[in-house]
N, C-alpha and C. Protein backbone atom coordinates (compact mmCIF):
# COMPACT_ATOMS: atom_id res chain seq x y z
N UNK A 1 -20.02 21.85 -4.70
CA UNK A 1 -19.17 20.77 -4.25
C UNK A 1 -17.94 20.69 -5.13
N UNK A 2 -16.50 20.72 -4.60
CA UNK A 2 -15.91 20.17 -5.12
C UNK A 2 -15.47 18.82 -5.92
N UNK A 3 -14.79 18.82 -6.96
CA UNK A 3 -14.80 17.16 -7.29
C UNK A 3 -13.67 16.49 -6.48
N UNK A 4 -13.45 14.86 -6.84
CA UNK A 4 -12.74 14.31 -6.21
C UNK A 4 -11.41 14.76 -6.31
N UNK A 5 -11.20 14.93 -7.39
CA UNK A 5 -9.44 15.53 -8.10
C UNK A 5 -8.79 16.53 -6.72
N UNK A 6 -9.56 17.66 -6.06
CA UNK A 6 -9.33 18.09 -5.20
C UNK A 6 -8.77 17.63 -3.61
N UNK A 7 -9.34 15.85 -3.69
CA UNK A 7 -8.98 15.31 -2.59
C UNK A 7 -7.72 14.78 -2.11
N UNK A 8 -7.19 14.70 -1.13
CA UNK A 8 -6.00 13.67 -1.00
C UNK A 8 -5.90 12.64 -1.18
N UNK A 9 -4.23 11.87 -1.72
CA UNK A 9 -4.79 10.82 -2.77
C UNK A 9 -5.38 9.63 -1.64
N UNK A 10 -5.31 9.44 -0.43
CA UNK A 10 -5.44 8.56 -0.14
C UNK A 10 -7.26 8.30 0.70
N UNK A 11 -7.40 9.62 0.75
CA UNK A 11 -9.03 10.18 0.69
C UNK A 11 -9.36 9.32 -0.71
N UNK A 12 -8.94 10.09 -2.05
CA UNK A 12 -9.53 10.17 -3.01
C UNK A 12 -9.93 8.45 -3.38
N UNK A 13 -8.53 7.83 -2.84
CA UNK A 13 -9.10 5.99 -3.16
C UNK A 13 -9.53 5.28 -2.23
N UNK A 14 -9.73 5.68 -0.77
CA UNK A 14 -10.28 5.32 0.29
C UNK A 14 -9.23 3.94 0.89
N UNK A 15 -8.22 4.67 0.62
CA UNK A 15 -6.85 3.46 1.38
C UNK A 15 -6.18 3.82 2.52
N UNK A 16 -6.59 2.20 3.12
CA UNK A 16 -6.20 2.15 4.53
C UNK A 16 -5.60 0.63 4.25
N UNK A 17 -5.25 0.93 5.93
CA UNK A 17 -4.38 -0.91 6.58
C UNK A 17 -4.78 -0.80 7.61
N UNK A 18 -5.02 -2.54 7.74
CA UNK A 18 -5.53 -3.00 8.81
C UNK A 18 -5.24 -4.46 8.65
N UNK A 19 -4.34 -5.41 9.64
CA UNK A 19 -4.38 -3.77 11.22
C UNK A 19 -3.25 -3.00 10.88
N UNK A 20 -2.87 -2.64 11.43
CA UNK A 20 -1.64 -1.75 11.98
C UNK A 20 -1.44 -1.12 13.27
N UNK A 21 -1.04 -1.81 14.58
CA UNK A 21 0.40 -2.77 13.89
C UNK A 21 -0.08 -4.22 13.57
N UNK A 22 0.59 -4.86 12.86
CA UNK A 22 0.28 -6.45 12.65
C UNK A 22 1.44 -7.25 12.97
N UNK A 23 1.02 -8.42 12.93
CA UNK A 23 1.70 -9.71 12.90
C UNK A 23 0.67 -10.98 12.43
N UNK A 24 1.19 -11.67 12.06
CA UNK A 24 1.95 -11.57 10.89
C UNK A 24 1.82 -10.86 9.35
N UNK A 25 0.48 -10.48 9.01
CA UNK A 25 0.30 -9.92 8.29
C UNK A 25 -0.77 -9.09 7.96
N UNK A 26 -0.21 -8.25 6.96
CA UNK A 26 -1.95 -6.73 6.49
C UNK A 26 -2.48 -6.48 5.41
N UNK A 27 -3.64 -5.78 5.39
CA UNK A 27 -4.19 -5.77 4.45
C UNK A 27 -4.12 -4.13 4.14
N UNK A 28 -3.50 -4.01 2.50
CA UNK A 28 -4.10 -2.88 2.52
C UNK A 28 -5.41 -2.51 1.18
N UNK A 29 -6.01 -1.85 1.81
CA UNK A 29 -7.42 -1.82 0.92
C UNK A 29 -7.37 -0.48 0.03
N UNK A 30 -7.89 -0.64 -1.06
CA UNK A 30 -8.54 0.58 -1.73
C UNK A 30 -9.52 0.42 -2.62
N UNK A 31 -9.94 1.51 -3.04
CA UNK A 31 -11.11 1.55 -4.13
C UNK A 31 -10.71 2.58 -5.18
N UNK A 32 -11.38 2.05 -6.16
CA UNK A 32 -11.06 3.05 -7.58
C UNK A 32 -11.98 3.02 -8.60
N UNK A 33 -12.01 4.16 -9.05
CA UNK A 33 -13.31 4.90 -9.68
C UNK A 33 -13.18 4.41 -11.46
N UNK A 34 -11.93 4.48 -11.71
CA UNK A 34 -11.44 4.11 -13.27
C UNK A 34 -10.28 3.58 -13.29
N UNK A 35 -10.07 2.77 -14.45
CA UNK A 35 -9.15 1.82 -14.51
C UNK A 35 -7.70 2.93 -14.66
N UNK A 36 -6.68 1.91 -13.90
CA UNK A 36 -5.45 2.83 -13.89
C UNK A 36 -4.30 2.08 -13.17
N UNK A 37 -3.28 2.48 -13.41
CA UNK A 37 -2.23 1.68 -13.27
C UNK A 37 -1.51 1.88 -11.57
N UNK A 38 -1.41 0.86 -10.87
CA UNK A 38 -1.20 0.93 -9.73
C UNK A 38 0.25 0.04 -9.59
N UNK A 39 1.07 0.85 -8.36
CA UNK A 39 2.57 0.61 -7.83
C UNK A 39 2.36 0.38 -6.78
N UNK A 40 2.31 -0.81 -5.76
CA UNK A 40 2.18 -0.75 -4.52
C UNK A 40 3.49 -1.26 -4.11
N UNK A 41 4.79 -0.55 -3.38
CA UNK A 41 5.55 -1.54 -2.41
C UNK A 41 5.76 -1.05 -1.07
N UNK A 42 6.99 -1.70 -0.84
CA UNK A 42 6.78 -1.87 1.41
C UNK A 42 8.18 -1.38 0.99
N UNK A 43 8.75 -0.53 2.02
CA UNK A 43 10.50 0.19 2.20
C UNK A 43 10.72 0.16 3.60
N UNK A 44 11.84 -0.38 3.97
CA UNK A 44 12.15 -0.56 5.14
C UNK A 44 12.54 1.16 5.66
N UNK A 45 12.98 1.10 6.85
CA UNK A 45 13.26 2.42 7.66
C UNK A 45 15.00 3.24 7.13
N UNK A 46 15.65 2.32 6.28
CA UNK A 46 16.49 2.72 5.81
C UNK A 46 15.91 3.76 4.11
N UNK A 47 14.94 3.20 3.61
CA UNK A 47 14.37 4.24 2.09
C UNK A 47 14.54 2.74 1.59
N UNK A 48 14.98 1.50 1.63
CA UNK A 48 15.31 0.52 0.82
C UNK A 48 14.38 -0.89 0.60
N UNK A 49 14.14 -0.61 -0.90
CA UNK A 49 13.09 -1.50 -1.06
C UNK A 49 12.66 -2.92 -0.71
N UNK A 50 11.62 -3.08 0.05
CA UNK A 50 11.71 -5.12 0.55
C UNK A 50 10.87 -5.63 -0.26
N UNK A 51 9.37 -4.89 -0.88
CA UNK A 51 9.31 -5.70 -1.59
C UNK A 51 7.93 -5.13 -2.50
N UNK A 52 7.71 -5.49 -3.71
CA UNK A 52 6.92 -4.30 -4.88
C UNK A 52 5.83 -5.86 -4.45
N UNK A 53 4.62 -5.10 -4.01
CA UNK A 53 3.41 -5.84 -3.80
C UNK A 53 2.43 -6.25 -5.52
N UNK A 54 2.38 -4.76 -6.17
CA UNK A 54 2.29 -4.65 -7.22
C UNK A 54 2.61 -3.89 -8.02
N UNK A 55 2.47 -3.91 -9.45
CA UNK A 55 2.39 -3.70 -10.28
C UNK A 55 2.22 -3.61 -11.82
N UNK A 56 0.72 -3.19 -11.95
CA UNK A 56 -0.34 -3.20 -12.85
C UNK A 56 -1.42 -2.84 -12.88
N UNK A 57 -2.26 -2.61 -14.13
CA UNK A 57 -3.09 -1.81 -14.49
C UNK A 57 -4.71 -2.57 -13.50
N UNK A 58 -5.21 -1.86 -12.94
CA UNK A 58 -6.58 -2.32 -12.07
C UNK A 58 -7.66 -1.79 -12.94
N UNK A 59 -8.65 -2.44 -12.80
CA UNK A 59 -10.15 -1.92 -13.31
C UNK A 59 -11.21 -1.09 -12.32
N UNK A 60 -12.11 -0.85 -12.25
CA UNK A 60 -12.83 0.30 -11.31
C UNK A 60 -13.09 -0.67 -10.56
N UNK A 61 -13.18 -0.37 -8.96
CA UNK A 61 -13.90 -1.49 -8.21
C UNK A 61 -12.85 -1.21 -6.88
N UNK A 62 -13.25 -2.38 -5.63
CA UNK A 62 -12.80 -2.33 -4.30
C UNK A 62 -11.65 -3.17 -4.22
N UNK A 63 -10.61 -3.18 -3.65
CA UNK A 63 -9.41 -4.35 -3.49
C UNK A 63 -8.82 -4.45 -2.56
N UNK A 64 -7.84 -5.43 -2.14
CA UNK A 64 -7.42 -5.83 -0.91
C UNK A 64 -5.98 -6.46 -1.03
N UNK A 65 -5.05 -5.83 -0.96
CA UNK A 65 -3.63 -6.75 -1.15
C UNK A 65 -2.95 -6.98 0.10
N UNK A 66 -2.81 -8.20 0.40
CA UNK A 66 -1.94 -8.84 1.67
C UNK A 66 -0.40 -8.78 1.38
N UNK A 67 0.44 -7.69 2.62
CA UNK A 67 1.48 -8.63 2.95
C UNK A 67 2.05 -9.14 4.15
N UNK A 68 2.22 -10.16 3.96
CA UNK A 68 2.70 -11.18 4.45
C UNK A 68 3.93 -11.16 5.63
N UNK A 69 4.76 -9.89 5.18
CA UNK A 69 5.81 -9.73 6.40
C UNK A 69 7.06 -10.08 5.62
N UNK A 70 6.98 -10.59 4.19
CA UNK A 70 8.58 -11.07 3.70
C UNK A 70 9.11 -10.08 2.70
N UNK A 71 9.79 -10.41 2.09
CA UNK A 71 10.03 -10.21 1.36
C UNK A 71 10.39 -10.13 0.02
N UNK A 72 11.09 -9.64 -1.25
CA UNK A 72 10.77 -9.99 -2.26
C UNK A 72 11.37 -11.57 -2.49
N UNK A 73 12.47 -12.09 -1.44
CA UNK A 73 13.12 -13.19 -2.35
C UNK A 73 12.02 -14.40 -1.10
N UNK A 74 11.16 -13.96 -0.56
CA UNK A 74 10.62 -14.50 0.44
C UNK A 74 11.02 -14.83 2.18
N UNK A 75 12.39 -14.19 2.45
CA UNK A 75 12.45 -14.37 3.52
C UNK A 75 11.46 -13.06 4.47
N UNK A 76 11.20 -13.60 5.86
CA UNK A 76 10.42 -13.23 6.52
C UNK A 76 11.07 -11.87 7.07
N UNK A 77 10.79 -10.82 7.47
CA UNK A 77 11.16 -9.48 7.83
C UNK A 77 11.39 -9.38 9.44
N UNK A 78 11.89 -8.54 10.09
CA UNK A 78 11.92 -8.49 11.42
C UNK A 78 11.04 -7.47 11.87
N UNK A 79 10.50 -7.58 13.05
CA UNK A 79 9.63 -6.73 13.52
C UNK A 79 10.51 -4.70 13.44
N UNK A 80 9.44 -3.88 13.31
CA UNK A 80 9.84 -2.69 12.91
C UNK A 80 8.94 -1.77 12.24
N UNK A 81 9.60 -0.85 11.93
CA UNK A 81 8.79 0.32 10.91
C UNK A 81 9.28 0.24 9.59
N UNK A 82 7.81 -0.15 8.69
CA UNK A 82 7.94 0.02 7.21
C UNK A 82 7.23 0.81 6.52
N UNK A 83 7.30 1.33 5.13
CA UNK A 83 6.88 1.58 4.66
C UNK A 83 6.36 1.81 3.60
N UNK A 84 5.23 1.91 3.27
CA UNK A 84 3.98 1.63 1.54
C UNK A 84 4.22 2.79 1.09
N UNK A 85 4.45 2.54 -0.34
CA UNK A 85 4.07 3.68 -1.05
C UNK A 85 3.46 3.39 -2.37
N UNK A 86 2.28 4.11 -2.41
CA UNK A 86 1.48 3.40 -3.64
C UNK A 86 1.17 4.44 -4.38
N UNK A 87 1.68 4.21 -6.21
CA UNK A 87 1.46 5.19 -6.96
C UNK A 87 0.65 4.41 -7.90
N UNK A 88 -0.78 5.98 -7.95
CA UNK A 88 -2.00 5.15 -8.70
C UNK A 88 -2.10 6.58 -9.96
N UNK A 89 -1.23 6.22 -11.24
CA UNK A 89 -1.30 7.42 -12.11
C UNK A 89 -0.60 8.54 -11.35
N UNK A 90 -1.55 9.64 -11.87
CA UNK A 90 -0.16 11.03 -11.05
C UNK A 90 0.02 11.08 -9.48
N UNK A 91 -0.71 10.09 -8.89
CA UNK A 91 -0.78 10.53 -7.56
C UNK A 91 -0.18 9.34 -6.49
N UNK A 92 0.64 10.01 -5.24
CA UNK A 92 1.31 9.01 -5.13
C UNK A 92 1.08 9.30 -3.42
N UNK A 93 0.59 8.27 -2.53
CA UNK A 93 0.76 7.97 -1.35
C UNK A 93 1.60 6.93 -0.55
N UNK A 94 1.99 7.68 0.67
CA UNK A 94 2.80 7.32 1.39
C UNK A 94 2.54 6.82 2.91
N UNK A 95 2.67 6.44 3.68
CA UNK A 95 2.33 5.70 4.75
C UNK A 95 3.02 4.66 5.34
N UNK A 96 2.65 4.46 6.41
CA UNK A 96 3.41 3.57 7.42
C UNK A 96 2.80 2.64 8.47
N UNK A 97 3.63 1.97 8.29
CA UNK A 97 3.19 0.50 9.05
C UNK A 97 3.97 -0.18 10.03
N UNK A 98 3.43 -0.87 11.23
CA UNK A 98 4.42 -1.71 12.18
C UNK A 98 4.38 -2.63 11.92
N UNK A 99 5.03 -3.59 12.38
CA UNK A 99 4.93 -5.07 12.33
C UNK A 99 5.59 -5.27 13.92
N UNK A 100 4.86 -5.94 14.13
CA UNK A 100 5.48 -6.81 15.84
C UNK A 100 5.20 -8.16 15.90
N UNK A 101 6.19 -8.95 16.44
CA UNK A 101 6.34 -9.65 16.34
C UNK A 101 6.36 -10.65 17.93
């Protein structure tokens, strides 16, 4: 058997969203094996950032971060294509999300 290191990162932490598409808002989930420093934000369809969900160090275990549909200064977003990108240590996933409204 191979080890996990071999997997894709988003295999390797078992991250998904749901729902997708949403309104008003999603969850995205993961799990992690050892503590490590996690970047989660949302980029609109232009590459331009709306809003850093997190950032900081997690402990081993399952998690769940909501957003909400706004943005960083809190106004609400318009329906569309966005997108997550979450860097957990060297490895960095990418993905996409609707929102309808």
């Amino acid at each position: 058997f191979k080890d996990d290191t071999d997997l894709l990162p988003a295999i390797k932490y078992n991250l998904r969203i749901a729902p997708n598409p949403f309104n008003p808002s999603t969850a995205i989930y993961f799990e992690l094996e050892n503590e490590i420093e996690i970047k989660l934000s949302i980029y609109n369809i232009k590459g331009q950032i709306v809003k850093t969900l997190v950032n900081e160090t997690y402990r081993p275990g399952a998690y769940q971060v909501i957003w909400d549909g706004d943005d960083q200064s809190g106004q609400k977003m318009s329906s569309g294509v966005y997108f997550y990108r979450m860097e957990c240590g060297v490895d960095v996933i990418n993905g996409k999300m609707l929102m309808l409204k």
